[in-house]
Protein backbone atom coordinates (compact mmCIF):
# COMPACT_ATOMS: atom_id res chain seq x y z
CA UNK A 1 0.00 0.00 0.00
CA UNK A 2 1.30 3.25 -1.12
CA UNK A 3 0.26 6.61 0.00
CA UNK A 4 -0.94 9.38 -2.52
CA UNK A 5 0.11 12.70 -0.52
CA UNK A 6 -2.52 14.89 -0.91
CA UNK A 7 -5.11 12.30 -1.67
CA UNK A 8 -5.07 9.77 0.97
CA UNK A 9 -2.54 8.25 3.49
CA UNK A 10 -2.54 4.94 5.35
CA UNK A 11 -2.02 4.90 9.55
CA UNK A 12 -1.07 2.36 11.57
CA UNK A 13 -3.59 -0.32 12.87
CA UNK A 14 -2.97 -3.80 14.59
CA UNK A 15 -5.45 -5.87 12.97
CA UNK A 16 -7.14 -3.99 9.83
CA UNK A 17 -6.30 -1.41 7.99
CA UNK A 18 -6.69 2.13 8.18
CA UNK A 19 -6.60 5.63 6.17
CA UNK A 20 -7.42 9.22 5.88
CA UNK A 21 -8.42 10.41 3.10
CA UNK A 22 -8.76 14.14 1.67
CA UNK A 23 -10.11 16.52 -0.35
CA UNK A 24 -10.93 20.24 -1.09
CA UNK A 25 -14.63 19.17 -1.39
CA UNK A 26 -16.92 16.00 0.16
CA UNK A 27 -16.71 14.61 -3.97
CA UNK A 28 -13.54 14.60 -3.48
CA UNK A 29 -13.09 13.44 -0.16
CA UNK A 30 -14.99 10.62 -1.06
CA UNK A 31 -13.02 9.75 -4.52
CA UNK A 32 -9.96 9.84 -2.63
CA UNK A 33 -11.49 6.89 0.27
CA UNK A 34 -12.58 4.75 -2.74
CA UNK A 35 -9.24 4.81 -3.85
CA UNK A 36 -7.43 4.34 -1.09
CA UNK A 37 -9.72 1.31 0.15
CA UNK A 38 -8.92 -0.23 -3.56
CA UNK A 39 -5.13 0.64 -3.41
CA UNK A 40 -5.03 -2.05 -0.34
CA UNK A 41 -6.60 -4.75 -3.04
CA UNK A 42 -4.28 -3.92 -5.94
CA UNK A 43 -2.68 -1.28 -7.78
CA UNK A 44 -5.50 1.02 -9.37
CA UNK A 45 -3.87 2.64 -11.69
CA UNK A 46 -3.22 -1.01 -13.50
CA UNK A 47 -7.18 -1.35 -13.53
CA UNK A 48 -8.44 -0.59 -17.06
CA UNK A 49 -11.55 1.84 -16.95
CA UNK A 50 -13.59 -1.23 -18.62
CA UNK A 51 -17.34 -0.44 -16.66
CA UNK A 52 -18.98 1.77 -15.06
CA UNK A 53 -21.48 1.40 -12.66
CA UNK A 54 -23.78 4.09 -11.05
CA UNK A 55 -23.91 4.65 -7.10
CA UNK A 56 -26.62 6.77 -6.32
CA UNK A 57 -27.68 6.71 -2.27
CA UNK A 58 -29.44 8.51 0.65
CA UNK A 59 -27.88 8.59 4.08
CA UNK A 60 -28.94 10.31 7.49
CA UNK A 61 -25.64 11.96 7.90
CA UNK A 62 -21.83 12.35 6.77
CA UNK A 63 -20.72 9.29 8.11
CA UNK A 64 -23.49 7.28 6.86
CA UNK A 65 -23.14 8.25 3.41
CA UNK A 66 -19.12 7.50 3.46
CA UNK A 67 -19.67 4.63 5.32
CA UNK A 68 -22.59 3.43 2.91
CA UNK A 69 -20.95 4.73 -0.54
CA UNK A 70 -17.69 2.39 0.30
CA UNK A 71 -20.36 -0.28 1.80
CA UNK A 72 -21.80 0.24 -2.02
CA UNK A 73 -17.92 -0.32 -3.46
CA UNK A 74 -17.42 -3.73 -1.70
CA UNK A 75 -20.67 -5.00 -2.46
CA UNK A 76 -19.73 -4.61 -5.97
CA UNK A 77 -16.84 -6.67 -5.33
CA UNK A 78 -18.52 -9.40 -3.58
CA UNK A 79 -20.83 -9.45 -6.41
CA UNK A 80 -19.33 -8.59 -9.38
CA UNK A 81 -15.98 -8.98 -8.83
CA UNK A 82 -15.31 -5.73 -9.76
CA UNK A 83 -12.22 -3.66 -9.05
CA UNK A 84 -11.72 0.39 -8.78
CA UNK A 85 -9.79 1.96 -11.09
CA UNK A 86 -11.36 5.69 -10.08
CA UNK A 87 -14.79 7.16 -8.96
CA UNK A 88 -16.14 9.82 -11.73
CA UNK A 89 -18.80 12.65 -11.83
CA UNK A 90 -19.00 12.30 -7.26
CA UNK A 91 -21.39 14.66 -5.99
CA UNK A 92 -22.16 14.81 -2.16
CA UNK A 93 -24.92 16.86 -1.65
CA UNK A 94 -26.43 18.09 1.72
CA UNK A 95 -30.41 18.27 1.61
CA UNK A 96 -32.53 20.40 3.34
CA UNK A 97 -33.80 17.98 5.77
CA UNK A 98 -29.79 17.12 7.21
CA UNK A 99 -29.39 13.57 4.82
CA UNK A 100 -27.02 13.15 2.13
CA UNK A 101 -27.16 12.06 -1.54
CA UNK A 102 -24.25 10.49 -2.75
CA UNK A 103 -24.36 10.45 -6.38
CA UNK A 104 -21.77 9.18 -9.23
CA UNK A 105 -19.90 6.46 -11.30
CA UNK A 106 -17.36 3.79 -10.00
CA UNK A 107 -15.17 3.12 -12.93
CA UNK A 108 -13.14 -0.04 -13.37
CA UNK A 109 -12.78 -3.76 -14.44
CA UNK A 110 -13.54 -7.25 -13.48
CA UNK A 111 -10.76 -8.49 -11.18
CA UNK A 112 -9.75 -11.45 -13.56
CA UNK A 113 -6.06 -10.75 -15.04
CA UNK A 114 -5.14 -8.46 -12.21
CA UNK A 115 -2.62 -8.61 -9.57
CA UNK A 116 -4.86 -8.63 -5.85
CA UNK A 117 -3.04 -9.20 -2.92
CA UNK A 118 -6.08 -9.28 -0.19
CA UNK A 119 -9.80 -8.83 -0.05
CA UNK A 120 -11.09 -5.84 2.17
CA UNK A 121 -14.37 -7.70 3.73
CA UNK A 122 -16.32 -4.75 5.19
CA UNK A 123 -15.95 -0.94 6.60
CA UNK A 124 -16.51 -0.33 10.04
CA UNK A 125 -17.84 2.33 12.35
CA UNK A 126 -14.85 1.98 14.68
CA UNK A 127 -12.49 5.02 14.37
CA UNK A 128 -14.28 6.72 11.64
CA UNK A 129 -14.16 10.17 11.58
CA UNK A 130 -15.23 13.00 8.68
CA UNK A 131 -14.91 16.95 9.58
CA UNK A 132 -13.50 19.93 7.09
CA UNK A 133 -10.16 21.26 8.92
CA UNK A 134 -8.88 24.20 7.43
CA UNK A 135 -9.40 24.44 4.24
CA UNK A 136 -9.99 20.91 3.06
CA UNK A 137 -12.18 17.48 3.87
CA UNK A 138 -10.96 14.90 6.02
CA UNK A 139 -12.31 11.31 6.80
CA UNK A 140 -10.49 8.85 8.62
CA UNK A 141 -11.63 5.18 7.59
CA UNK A 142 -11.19 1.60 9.47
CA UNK A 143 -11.90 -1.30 6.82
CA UNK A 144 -12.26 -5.07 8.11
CA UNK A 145 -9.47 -6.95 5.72
């Protein structure tokens, strides 16, 4: 696993793995976790952009919809077998009421003829965190591997 400064880096943890991710907006913020949880599969960039599928969701709050937009990622995994290469046209939007839309494309390939060393098995609650500091987005992310 390779940090992308700016992007996302990976911490310390005994038993799973963990990451922050960043980004000047929530879309972004969010790319960047997709990525990062994918990085810990296999190397992304190597993933052709071969399909796209569309994530569209509605969450009660910020860490819902991160939590449930990555949720989303795996369970295209489990089910397709599909692998990350990037996330494309992410919008995060806050609604009136307080919930979240998550809206956009996950872009990437069936996982046959790629390198993947591990299998990330769910994201957790434990540890997560998701606030703007400064001048940026920041969400810290514990995945079950």
């Amino acid at each position: 696993m390779k940090d992308e400064p700016g992007c996302y880096e990976f911490l310390p943890h005994t038993a799973d793995a963990k990451f922050k991710a960043y980004g000047k907006s929530m879309d972004d913020c969010f790319r960047n976790a997709a990525r990062a949880m994918f990085v810990i599969m296999t190397d992304i960039e190597a993933v052709r952009p071969a399909l796209r599928f569309p994530i569209r969701l509605k969450a009660s709050n910020r860490q819902a919809a991160l939590f449930d937009f990555l949720d989303r990622l795996i369970f295209l995994l489990d089910t397709e077998g599909f692998l990350l290469h990037d996330c494309e046209q992410m919008r995060v939007t806050r609604n009136c009421d307080g919930t979240y839309w998550v809206t956009g494309e996950a872009v990437g390939d069936f996982h046959r003829g790629y390198d993947v060393g591990g299998n990330v098995k769910a994201v957790t609650y434990n540890d997560m965190t998701f606030e703007r500091k400064d001048d940026q987005w920041e969400c810290q992310v514990v995945v079950d591997i």
